[in-house]
N, C-alpha and C. Protein backbone atom coordinates (compact mmCIF):
# COMPACT_ATOMS: atom_id res chain seq x y z
N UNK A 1 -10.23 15.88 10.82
CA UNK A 1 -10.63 15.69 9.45
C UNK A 1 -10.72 14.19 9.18
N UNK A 2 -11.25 13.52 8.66
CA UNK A 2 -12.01 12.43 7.76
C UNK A 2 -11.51 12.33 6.37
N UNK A 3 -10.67 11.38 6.30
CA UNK A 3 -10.11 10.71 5.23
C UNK A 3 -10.75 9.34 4.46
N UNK A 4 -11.63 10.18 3.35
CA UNK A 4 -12.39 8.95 3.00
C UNK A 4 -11.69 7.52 1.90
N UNK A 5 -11.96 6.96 0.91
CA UNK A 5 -11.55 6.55 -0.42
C UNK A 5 -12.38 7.36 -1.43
N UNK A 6 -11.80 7.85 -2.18
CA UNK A 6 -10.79 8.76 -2.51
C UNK A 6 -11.08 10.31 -1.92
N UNK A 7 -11.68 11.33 -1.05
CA UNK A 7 -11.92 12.32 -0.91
C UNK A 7 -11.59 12.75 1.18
N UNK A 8 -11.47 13.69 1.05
CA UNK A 8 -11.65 14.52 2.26
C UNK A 8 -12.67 14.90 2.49
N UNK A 9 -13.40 14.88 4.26
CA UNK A 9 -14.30 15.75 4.20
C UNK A 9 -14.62 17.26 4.01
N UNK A 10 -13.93 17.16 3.62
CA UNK A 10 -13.51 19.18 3.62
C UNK A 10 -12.91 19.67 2.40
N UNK A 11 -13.51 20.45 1.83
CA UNK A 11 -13.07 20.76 0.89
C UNK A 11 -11.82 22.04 0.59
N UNK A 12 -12.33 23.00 1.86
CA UNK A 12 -11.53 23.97 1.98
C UNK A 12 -11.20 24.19 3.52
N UNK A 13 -10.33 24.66 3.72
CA UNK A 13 -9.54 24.95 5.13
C UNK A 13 -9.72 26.49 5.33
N UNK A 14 -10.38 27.33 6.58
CA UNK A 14 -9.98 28.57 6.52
C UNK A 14 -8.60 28.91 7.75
N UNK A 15 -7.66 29.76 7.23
CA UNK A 15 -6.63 29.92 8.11
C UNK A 15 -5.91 31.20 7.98
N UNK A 16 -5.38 31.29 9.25
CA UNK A 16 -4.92 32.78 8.65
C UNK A 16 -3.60 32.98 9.41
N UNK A 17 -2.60 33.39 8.38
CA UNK A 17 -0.77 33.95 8.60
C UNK A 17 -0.81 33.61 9.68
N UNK A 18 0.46 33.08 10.71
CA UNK A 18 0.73 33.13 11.39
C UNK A 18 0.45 32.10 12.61
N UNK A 19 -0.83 31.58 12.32
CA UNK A 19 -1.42 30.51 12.87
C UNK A 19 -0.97 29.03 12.41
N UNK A 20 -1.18 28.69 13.59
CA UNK A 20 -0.38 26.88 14.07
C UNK A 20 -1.77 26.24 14.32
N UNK A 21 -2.16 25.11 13.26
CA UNK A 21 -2.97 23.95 13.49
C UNK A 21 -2.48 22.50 13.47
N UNK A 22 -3.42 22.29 14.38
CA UNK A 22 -3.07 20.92 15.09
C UNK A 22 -4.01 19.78 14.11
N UNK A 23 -3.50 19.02 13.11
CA UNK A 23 -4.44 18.43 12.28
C UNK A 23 -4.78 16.97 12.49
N UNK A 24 -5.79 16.08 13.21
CA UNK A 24 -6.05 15.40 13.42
C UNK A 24 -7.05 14.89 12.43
N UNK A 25 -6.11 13.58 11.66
CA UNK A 25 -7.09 12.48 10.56
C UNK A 25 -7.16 11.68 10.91
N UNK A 26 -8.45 11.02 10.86
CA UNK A 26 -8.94 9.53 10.75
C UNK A 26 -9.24 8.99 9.38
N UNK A 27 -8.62 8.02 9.08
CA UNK A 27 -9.08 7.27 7.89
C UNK A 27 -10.09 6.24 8.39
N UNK A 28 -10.79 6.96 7.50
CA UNK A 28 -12.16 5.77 7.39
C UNK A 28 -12.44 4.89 6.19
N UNK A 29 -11.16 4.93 5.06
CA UNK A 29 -11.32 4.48 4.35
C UNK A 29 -10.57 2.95 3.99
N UNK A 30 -10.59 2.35 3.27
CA UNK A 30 -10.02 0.84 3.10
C UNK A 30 -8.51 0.98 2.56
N UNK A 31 -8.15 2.16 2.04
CA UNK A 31 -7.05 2.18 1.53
C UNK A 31 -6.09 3.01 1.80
N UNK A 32 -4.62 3.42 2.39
CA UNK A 32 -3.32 3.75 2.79
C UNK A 32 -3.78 5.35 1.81
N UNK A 33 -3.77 6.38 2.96
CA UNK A 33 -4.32 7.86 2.46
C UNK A 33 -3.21 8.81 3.42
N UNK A 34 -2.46 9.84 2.48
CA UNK A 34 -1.87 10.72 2.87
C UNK A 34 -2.72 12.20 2.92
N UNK A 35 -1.81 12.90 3.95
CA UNK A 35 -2.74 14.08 4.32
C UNK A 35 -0.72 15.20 3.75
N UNK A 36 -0.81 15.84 2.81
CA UNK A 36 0.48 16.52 2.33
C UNK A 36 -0.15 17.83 2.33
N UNK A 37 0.85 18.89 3.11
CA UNK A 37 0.88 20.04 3.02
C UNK A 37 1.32 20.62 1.92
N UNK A 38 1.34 21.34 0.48
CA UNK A 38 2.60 22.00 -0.42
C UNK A 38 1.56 23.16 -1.40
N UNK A 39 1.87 23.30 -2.36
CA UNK A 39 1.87 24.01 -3.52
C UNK A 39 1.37 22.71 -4.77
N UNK A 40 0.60 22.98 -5.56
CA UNK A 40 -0.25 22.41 -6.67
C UNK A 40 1.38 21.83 -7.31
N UNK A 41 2.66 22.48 -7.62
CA UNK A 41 3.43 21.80 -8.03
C UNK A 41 4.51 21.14 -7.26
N UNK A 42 4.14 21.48 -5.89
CA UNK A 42 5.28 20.50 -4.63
C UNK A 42 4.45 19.07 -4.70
N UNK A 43 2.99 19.06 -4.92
CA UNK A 43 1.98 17.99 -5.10
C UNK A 43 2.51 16.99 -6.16
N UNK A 44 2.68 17.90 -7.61
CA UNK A 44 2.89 17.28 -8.39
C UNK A 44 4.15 16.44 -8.67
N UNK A 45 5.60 16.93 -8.06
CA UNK A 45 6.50 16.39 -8.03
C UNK A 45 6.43 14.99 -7.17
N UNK A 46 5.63 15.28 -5.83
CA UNK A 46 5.89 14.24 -4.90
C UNK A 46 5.03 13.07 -5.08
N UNK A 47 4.06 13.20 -6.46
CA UNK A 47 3.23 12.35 -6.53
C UNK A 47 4.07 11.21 -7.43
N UNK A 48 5.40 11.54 -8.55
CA UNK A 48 6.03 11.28 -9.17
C UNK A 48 6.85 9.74 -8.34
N UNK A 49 7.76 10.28 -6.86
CA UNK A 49 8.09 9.67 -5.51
C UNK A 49 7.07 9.04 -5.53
N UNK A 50 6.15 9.08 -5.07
CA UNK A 50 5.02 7.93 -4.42
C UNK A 50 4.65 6.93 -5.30
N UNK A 51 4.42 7.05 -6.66
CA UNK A 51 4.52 6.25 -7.81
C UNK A 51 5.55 5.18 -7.64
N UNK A 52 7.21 5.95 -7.83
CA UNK A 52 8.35 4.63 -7.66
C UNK A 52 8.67 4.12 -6.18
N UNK A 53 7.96 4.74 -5.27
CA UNK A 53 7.87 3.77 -4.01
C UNK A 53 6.90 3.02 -3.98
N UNK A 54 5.60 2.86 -4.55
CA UNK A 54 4.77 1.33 -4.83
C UNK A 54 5.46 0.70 -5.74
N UNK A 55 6.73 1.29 -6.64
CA UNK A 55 6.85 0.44 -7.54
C UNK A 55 7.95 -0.50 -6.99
N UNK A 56 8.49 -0.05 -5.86
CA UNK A 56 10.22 -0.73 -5.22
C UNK A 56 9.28 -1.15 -3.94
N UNK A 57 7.93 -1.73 -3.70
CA UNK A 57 7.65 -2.28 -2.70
C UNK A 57 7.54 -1.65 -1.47
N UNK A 58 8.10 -0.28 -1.59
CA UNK A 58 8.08 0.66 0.26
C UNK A 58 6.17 0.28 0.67
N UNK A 59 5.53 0.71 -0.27
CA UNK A 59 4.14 0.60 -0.06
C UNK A 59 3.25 -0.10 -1.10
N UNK A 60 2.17 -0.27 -0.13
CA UNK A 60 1.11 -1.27 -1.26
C UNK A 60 -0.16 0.00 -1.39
N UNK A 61 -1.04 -0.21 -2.02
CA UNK A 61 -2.12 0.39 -1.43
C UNK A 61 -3.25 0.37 0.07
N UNK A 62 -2.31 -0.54 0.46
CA UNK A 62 -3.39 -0.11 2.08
C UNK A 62 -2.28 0.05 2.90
N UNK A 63 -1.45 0.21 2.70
CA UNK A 63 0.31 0.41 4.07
C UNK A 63 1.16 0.53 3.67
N UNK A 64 2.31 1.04 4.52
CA UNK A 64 3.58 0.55 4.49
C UNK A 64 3.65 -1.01 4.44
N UNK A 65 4.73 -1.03 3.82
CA UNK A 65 5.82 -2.41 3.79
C UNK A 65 6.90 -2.76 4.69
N UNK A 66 6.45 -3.07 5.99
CA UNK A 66 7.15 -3.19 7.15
C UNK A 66 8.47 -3.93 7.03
N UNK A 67 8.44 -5.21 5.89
CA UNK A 67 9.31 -5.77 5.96
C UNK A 67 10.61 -4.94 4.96
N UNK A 68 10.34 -3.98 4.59
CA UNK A 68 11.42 -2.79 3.97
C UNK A 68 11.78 -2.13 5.20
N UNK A 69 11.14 -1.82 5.97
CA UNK A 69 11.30 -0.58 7.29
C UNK A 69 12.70 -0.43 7.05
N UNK A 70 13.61 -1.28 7.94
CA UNK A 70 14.91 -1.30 8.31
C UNK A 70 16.05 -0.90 6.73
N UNK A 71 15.19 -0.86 5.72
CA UNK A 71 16.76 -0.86 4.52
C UNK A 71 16.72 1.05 4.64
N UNK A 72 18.21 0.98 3.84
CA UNK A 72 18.21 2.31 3.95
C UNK A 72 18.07 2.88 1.98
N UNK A 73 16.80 3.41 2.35
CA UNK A 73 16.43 3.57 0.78
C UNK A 73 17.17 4.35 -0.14
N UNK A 74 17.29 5.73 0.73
CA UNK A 74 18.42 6.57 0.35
C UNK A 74 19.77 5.77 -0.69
N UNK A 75 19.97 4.62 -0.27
CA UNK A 75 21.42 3.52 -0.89
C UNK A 75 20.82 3.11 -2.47
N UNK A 76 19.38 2.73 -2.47
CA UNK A 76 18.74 2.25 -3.45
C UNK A 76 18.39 3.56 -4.82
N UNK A 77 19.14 3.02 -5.68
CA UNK A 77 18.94 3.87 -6.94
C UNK A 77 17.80 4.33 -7.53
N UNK A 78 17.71 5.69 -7.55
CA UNK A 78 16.19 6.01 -7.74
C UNK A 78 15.38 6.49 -6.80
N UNK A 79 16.06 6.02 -5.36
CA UNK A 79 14.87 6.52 -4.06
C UNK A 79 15.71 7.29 -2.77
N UNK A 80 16.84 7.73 -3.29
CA UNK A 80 17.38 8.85 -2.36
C UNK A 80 16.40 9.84 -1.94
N UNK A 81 16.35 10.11 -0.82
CA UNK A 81 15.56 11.05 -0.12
C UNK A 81 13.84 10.43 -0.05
N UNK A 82 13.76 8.98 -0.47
CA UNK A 82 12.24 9.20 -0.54
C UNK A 82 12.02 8.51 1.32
N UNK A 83 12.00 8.44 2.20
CA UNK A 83 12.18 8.36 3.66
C UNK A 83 10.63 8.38 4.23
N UNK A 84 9.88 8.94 3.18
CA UNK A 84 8.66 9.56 3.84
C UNK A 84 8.55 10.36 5.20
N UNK A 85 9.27 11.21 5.51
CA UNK A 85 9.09 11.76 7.12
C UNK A 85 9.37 13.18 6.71
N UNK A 86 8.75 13.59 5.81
CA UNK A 86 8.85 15.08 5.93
C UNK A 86 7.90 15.63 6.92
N UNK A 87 8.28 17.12 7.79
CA UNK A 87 7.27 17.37 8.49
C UNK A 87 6.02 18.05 7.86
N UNK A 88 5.68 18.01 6.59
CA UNK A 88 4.14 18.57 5.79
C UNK A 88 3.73 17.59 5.69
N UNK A 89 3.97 16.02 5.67
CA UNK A 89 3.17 14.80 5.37
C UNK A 89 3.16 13.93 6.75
N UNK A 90 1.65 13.44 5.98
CA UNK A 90 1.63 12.11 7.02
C UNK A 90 0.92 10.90 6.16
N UNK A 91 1.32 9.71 6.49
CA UNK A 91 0.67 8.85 5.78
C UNK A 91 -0.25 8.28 7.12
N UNK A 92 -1.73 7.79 6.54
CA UNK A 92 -2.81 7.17 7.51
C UNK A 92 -3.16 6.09 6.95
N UNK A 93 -2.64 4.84 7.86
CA UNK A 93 -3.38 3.53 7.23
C UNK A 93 -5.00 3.47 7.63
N UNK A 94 -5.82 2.45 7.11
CA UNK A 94 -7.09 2.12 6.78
C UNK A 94 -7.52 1.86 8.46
N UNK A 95 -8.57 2.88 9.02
CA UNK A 95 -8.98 2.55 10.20
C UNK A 95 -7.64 2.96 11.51
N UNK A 96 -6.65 4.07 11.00
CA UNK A 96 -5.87 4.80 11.71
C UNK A 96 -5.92 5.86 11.96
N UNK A 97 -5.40 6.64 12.94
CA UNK A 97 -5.48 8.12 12.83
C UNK A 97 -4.18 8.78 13.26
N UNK A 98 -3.98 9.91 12.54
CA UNK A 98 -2.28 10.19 12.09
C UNK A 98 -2.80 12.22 12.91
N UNK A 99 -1.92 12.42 12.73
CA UNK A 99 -1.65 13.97 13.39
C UNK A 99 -0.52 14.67 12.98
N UNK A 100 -0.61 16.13 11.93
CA UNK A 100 0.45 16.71 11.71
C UNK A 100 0.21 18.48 12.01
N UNK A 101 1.13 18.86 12.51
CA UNK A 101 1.35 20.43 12.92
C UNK A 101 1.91 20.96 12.33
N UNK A 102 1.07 21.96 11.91
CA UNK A 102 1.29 23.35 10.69
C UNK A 102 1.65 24.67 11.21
N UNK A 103 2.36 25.43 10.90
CA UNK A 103 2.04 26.58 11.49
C UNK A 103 2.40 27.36 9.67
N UNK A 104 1.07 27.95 9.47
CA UNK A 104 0.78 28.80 7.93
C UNK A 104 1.56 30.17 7.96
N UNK A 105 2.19 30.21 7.03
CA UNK A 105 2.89 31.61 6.70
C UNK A 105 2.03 32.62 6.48
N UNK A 106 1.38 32.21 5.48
CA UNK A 106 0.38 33.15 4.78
C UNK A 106 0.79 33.88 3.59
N UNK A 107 1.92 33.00 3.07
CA UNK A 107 2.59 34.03 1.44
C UNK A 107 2.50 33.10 0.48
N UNK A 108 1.86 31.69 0.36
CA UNK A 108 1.93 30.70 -0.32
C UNK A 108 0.34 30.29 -0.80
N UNK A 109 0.30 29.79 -1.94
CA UNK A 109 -1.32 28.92 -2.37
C UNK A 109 -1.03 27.85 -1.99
N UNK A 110 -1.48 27.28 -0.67
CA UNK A 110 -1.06 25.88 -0.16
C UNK A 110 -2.73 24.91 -0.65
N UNK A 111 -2.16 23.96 -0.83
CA UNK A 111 -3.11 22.78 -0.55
C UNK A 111 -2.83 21.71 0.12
N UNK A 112 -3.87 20.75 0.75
CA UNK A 112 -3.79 19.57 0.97
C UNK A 112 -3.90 18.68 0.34
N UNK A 113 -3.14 17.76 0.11
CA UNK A 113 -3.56 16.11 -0.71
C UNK A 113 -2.91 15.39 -0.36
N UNK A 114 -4.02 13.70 -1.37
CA UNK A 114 -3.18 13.00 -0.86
C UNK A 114 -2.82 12.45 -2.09
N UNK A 115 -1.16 11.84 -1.96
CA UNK A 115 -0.36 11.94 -3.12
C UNK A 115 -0.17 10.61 -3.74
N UNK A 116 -1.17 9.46 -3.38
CA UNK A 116 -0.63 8.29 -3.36
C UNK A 116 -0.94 7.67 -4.94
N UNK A 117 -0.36 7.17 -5.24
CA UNK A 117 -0.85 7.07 -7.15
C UNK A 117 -2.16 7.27 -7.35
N UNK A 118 -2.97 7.60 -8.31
CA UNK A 118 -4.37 8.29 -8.74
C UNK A 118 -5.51 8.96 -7.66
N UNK A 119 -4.55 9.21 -5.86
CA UNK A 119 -5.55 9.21 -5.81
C UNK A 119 -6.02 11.47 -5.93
N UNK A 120 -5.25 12.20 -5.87
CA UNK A 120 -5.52 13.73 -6.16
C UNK A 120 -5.73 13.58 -7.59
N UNK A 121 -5.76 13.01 -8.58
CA UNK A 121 -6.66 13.10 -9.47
C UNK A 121 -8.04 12.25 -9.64
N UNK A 122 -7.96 11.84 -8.18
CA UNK A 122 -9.37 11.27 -8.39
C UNK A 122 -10.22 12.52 -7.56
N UNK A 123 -9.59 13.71 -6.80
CA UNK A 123 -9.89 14.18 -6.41
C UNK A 123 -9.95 14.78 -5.00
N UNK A 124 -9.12 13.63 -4.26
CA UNK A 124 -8.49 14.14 -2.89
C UNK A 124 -7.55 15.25 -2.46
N UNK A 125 -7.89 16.43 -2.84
CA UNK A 125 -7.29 17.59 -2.83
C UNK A 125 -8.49 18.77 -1.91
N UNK A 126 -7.94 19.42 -1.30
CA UNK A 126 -8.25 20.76 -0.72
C UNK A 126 -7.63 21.96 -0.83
N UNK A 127 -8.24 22.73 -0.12
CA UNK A 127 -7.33 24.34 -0.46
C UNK A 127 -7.19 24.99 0.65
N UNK A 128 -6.73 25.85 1.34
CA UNK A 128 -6.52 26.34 2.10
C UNK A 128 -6.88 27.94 2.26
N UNK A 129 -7.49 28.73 2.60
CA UNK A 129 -8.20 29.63 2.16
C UNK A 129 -7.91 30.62 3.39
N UNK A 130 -7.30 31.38 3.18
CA UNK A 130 -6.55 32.48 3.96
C UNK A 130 -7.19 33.75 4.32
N UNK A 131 -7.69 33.54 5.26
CA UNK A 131 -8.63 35.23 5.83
C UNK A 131 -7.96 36.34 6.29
């Protein structure tokens, strides 16, 4: 898949229960783009996180903030648990390509997005469409 500024090439995913995909993104775009597995409101919470981690410096809009790497954020008030390494996300810098493995239940309305401040309401969202 193809990670543009601001959109995916794909609008919908077909998949079905039980099945394990292997998801390979390239960003082709200029700016730091996540590829998040969840639910329209696992989206919405984690977009909340991604907000106060540009705001404490973890990220800019085109990367990580390498020179944070080493603190332990979890200690920092406000950003317990924000670690970024869940296994439904991946973050892809500008001209990178990232890889995350799914395997679909098939009992959930999952989508893809990416959660990084404005950009799933600019429209970087997909659906997942269960046969």
């Amino acid at each position: 898949m193809t990670l543009h500024d601001n959109y995916y090439d794909l609008d919908t995913i077909s998949v079905e229960g039980g099945e394990t995909v292997r998801f390979v993104l390239k960003n082709e775009g200029a700016l730091l783009h996540e590829f998040n597995i969840g639910t329209s409101k696992m989206h919405e919470g984690h977009q909340a996180e991604m907000v106060k981690m540009m705001e404490h410096g973890m990220m800019t809009p085109t990367g990580m903030n390498h020179d944070m790497a080493g603190i332990d954020h979890g200690s920092m008030p406000g950003m317990e648990g924000m670690s970024h390494n869940d296994p439904n996300s991946v973050l892809v810098g500008p001209g990178e390509t990232g890889e995350l493995i799914w395997t679909f239940s098939g009992d959930a309305e999952l989508q893809y997005a990416c959660n990084m401040p404005g950009h799933y309401q600019a429209g970087m969202v997909g659906e997942f469409k269960h046969d």
